[in-house]
Protein backbone atom coordinates (compact mmCIF):
# COMPACT_ATOMS: atom_id res chain seq x y z
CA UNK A 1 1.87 -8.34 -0.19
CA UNK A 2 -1.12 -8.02 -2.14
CA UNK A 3 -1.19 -5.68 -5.11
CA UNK A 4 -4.59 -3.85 -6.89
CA UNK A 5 -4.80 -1.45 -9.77
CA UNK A 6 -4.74 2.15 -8.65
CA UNK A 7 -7.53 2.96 -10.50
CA UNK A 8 -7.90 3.27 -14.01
CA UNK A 9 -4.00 3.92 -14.67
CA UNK A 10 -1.66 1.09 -15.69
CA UNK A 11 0.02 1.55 -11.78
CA UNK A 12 0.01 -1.67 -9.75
CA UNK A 13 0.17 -0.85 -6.32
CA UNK A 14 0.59 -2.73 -3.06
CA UNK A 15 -2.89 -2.84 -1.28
CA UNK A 16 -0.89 -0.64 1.65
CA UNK A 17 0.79 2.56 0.64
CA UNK A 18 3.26 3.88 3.44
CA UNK A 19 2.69 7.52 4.61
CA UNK A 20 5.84 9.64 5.06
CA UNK A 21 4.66 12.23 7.68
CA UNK A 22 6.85 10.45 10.07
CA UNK A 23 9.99 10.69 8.27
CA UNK A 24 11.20 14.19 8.59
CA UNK A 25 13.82 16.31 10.13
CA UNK A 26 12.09 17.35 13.26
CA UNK A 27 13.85 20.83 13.63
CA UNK A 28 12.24 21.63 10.11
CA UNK A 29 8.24 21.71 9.82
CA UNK A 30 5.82 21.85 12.71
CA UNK A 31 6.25 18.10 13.79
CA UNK A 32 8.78 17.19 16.40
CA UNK A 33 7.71 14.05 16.34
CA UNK A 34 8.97 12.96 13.13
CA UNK A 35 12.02 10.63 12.50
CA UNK A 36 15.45 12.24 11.50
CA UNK A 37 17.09 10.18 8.40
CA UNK A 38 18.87 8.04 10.59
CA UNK A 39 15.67 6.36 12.10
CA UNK A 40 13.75 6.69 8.98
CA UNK A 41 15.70 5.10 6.55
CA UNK A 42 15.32 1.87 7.83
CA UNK A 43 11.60 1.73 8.18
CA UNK A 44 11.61 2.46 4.39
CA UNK A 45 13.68 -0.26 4.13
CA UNK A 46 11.42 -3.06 6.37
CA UNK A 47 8.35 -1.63 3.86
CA UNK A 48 10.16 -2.65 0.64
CA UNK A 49 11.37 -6.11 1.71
CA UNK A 50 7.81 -6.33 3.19
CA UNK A 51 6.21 -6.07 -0.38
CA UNK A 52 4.88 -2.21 -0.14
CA UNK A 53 5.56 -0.22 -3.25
CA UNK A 54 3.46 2.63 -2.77
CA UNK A 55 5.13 5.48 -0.68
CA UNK A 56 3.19 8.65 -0.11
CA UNK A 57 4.98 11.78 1.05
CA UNK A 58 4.24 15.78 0.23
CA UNK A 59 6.42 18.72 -0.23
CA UNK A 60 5.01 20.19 3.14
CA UNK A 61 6.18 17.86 5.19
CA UNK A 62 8.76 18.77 7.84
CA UNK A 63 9.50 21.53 5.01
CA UNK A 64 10.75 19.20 2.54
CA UNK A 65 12.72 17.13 4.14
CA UNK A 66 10.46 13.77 4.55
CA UNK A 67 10.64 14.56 0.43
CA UNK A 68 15.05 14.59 0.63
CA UNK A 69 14.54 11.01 3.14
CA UNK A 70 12.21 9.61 0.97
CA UNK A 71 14.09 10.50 -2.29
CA UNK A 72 17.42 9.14 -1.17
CA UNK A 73 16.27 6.07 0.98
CA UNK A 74 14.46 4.75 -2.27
CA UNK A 75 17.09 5.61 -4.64
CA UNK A 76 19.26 3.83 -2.47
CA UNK A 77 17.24 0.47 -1.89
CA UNK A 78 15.02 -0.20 -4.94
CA UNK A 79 15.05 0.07 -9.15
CA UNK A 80 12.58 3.31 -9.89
CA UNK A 81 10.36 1.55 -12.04
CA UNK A 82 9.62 -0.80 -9.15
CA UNK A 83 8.07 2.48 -6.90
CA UNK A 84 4.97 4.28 -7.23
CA UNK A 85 6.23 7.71 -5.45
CA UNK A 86 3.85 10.54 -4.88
CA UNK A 87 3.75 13.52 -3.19
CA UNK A 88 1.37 16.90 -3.48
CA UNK A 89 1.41 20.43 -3.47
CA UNK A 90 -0.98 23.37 -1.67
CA UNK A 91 0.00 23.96 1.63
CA UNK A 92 2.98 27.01 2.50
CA UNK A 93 6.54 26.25 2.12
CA UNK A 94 9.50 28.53 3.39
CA UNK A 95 9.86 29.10 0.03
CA UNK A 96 6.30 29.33 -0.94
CA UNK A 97 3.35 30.84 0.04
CA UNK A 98 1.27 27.63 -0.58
CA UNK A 99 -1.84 26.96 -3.11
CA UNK A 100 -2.73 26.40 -6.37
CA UNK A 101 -2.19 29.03 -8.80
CA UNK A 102 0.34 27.74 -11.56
CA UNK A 103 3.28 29.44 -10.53
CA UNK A 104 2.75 27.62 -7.04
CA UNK A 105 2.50 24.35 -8.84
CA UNK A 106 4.86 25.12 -11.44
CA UNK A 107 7.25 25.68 -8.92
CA UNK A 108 6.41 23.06 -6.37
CA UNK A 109 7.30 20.22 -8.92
CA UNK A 110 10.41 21.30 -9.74
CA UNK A 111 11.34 21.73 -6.38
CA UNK A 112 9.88 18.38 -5.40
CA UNK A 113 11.84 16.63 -8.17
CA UNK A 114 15.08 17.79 -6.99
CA UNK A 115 14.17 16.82 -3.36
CA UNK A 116 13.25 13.66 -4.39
CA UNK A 117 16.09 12.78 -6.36
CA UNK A 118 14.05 11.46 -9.34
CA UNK A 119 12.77 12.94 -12.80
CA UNK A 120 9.13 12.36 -12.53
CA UNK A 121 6.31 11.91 -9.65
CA UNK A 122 3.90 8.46 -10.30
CA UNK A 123 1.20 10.33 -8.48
CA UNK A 124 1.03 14.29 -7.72
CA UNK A 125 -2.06 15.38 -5.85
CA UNK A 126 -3.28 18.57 -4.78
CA UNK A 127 -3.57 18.30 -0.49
CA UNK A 128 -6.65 20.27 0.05
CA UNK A 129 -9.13 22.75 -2.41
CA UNK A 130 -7.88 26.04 -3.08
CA UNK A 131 -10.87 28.54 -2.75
CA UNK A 132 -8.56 31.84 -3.97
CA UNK A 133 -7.37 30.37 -7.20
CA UNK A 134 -9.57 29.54 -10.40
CA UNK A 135 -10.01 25.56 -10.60
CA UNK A 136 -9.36 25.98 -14.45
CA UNK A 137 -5.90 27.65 -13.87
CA UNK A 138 -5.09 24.79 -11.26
CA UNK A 139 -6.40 22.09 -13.89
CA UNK A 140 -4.58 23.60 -16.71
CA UNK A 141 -1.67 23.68 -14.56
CA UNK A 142 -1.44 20.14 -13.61
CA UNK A 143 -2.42 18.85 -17.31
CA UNK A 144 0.87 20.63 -18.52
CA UNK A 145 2.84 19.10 -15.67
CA UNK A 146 1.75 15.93 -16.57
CA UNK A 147 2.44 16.43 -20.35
CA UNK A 148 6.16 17.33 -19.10
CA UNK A 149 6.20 13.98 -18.00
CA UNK A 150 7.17 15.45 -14.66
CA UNK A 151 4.07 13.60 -13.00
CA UNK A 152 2.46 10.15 -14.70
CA UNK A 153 -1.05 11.22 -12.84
CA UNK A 154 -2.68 13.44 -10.47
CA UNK A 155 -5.08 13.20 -7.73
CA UNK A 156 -6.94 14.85 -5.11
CA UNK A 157 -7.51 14.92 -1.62
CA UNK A 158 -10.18 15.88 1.09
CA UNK A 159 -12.86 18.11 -0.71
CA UNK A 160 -16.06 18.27 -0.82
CA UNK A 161 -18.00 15.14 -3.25
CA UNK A 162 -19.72 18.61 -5.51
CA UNK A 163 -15.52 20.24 -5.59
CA UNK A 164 -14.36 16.47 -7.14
CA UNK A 165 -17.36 16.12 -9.32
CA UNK A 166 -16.79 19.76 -10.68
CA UNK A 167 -12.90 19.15 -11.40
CA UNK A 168 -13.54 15.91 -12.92
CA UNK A 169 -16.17 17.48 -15.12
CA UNK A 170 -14.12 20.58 -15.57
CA UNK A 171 -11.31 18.71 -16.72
CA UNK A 172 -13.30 16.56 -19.30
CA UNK A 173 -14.64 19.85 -20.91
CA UNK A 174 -11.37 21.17 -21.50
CA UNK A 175 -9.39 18.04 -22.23
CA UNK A 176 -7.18 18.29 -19.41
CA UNK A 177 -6.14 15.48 -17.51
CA UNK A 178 -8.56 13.85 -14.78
CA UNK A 179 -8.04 12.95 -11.17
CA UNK A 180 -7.10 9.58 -10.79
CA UNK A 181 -7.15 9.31 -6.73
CA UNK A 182 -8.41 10.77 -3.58
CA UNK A 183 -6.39 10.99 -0.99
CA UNK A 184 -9.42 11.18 2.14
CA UNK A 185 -10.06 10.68 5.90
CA UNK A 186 -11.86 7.35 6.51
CA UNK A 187 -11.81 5.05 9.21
CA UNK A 188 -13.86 3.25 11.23
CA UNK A 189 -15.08 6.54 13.55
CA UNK A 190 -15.16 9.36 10.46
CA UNK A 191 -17.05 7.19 7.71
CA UNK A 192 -18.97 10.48 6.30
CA UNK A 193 -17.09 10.01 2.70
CA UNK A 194 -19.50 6.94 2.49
CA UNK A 195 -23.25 9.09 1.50
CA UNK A 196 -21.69 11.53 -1.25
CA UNK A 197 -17.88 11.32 -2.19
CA UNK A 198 -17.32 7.19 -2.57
CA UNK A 199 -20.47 6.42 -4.58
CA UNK A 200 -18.69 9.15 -6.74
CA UNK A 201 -15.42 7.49 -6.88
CA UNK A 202 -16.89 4.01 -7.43
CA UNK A 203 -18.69 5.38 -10.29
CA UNK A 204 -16.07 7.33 -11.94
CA UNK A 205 -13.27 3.92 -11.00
CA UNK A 206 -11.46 6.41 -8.74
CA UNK A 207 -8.81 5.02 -6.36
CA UNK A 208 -9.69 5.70 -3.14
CA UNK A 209 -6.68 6.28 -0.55
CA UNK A 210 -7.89 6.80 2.81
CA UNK A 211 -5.39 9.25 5.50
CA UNK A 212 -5.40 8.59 8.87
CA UNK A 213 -6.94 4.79 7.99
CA UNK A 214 -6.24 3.78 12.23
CA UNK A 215 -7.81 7.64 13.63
CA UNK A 216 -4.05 8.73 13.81
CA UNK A 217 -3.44 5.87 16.42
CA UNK A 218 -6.85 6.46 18.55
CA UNK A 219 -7.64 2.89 17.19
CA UNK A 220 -4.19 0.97 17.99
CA UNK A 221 -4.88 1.19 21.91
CA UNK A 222 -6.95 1.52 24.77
CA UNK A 223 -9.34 4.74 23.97
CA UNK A 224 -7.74 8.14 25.97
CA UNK A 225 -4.05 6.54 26.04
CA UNK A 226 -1.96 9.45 25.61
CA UNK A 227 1.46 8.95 23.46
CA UNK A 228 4.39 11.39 22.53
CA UNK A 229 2.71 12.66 19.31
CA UNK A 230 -1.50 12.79 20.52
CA UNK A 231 0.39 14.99 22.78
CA UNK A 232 1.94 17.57 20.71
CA UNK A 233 -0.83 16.89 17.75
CA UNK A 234 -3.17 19.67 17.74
CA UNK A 235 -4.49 19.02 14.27
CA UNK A 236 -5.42 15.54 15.49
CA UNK A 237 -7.43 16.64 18.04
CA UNK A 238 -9.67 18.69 16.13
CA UNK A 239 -10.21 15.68 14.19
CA UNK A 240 -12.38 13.89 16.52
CA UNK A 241 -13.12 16.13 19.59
CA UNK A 242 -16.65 16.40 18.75
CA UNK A 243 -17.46 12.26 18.69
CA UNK A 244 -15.48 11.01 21.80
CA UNK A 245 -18.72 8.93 23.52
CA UNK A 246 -19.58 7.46 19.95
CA UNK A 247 -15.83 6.93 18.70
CA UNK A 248 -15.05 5.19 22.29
CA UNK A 249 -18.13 2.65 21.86
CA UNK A 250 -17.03 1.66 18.49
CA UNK A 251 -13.40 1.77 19.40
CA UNK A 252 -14.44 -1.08 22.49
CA UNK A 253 -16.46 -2.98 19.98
CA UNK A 254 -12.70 -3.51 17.61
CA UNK A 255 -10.97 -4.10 20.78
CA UNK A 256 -13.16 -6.88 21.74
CA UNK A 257 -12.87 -8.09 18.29
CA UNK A 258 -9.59 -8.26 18.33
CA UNK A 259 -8.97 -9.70 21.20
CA UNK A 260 -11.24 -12.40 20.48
CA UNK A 261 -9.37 -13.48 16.85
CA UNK A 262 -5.83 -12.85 19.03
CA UNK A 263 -4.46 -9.96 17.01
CA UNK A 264 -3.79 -6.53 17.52
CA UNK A 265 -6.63 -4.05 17.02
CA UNK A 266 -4.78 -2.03 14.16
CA UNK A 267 -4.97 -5.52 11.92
CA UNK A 268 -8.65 -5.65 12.61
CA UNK A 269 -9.47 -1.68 11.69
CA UNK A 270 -7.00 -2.47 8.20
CA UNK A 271 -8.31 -5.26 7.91
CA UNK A 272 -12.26 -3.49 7.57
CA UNK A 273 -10.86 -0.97 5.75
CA UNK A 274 -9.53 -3.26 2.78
CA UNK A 275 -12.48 -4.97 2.78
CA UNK A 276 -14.43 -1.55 1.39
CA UNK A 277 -14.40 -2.25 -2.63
CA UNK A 278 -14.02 1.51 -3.14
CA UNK A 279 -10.34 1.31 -1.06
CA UNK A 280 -7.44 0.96 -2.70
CA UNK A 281 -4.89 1.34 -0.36
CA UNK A 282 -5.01 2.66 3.04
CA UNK A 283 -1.90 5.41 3.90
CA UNK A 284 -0.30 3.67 7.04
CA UNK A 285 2.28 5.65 9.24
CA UNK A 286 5.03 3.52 11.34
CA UNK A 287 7.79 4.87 13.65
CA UNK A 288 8.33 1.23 15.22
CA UNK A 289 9.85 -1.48 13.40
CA UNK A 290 7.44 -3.87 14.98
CA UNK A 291 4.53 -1.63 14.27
CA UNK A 292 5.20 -1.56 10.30
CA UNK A 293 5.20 -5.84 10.75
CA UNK A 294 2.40 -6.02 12.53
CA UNK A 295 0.21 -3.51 10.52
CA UNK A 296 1.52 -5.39 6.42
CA UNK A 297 -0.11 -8.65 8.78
CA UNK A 298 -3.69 -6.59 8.27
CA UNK A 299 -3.80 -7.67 4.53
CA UNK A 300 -4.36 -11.38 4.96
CA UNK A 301 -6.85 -11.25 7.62
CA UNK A 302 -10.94 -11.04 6.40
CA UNK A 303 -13.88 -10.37 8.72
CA UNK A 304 -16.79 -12.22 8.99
CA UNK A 305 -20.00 -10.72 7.82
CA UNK A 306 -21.30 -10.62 11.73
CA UNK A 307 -17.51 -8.85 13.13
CA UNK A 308 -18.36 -5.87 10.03
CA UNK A 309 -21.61 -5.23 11.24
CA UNK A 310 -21.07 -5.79 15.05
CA UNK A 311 -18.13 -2.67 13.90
CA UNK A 312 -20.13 -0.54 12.07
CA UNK A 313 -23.55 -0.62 14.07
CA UNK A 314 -22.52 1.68 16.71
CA UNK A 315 -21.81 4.85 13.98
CA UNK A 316 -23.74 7.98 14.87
CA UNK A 317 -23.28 11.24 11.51
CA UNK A 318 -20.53 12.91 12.48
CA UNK A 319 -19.57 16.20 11.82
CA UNK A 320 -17.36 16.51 8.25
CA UNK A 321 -13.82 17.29 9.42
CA UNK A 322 -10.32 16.82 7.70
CA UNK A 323 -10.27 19.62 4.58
CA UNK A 324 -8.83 22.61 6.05
């Protein structure tokens, strides 16, 4: 596994970070689809004997409990110092009524600390903008978590390029600590981040962590194929419901590809992903054993200059989707 600075912080990571949506009790949360421990655990396990360091998880997740499998799975199978863990804080808990004021975040930390089983976060990022809460308070906030030493840096997630320029510059007025990451949709059928929010990153060495790097499976298998979880996802639906003629042309154009080189049309979509200098790490999801080996297999393959543009010709604007 290939490993890349995240950023401008001291943190090697590997150039695939593992989501944790999937692991999650599925009577907790709004997921049924998620992985009890049982099925989760070793999945973890396949990603750190596959070289992946970088685990991504959030307190929201199947209400806290991908946070408890996560915690104990790595305490379990690898040396702390050897992880990059994050996890982030905004949306409602049973506990919590979600957001950013510093109480929320105050008491989302602790709470994630004792889930996870460890004494400090490598990464904690805020999951979406909060419009009801003064961005100073939130910045302030997350400075003195990180001068706890409960959290080594933060970062950000799907906002708009003028929010992320305004906290960065926000941040640098007061002293606080800066945004290190952002956490964002980007794949090959939502590449909007590409006019405002990556020249931004690139500028301001920001690591760049795409969510939902495969279209939350729409790009792993024939275009309409229903499974278990596009099913019951409702959120994923209103991801690209607007773009299906334009997403299915470009989704034919990776299957040909793929088929062509002889490997499976999630490599390929990785594969262009990794190839953008802004992108650090894609945020992969696996529920299959197989799937997890055949997705780390993405990192050693590199497209030819004509398969890039033959993928990205077909792109039409789309609509901005992903921060609510």
């Amino acid at each position: 596994m290939k490993t890349i600075k995240l950023g401008n912080t001291d943190l090697n990571v590997s150039r695939l970070c593992l989501g944790c949506m999937t692991y999650g009790e599925p009577d907790r949360g709004r997921h049924a689809w998620t992985l009890p421990e049982e099925s989760s655990r070793p999945l973890i396990k396949q990603a750190l004997e596959a070289g992946i360091n970088f685990f991504d998880t959030a307190n929201s997740y199947s209400d806290g409990s991908s946070e408890e499998i996560v915690g104990r799975a790595l305490k379990d199978y690898a040396p702390r110092d050897e992880i990059v863990l994050a996890t982030k804080v905004y949306f409602p808990m049973s506990n919590l009524s979600g957001g950013l004021s510093r109480a929320n975040i105050m008491q989302s930390i602790d709470d994630s600390l004792t889930r996870l089983g460890t004494d400090y976060v490598d990464l904690l990022q805020i999951h979406r903008w909060d419009y009801n809460t003064p961005l100073e308070e939130t910045l302030e906030a997350l400075h003195d978590v990180v001068k706890a030493g409960k959290a080594r840096y933060i970062g950000a997630s799907s906002m708009y390029a003028w929010q992320f320029a305004k906290a960065l510059y926000t941040a640098d007025r007061y002293g606080w600590t800066r945004f290190v990451s952002m956490q964002d949709q980007y794949n090959l059928i939502q590449r909007e981040e590409e006019r405002e929010m990556y020249p931004l990153c690139q500028a301001e060495n920001i690591a760049v962590l795409p969510w939902s790097p495969l279209a939350r499976g729409r790009l792993t298998r024939p275009w309409g194929e229903i499974t278990a979880r596009t099913a019951s996802d409702e959120y994923g639906a209103t991801l690209y419901a607007k773009s299906e003629e334009n997403d299915a042309a470009i989704a034919q154009r990776l299957a040909t590809i793929a088929e062509k080189r002889g490997v499976s049309r999630a490599q390929i979509a990785l594969a262009w992903l990794l190839a953008k200098p802004v992108v650090t790490a894609p945020i992969i999801g696996a529920s299959r054993s197989e799937q997890l080996a055949d997705l780390v297999k993405a990192v050693d393959i590199e497209l030819t200059s004509e398969e890039v543009n033959e993928l990205e010709s077909a792109y039409q604007p789309h609509s901005v989707v992903g921060f609510e």
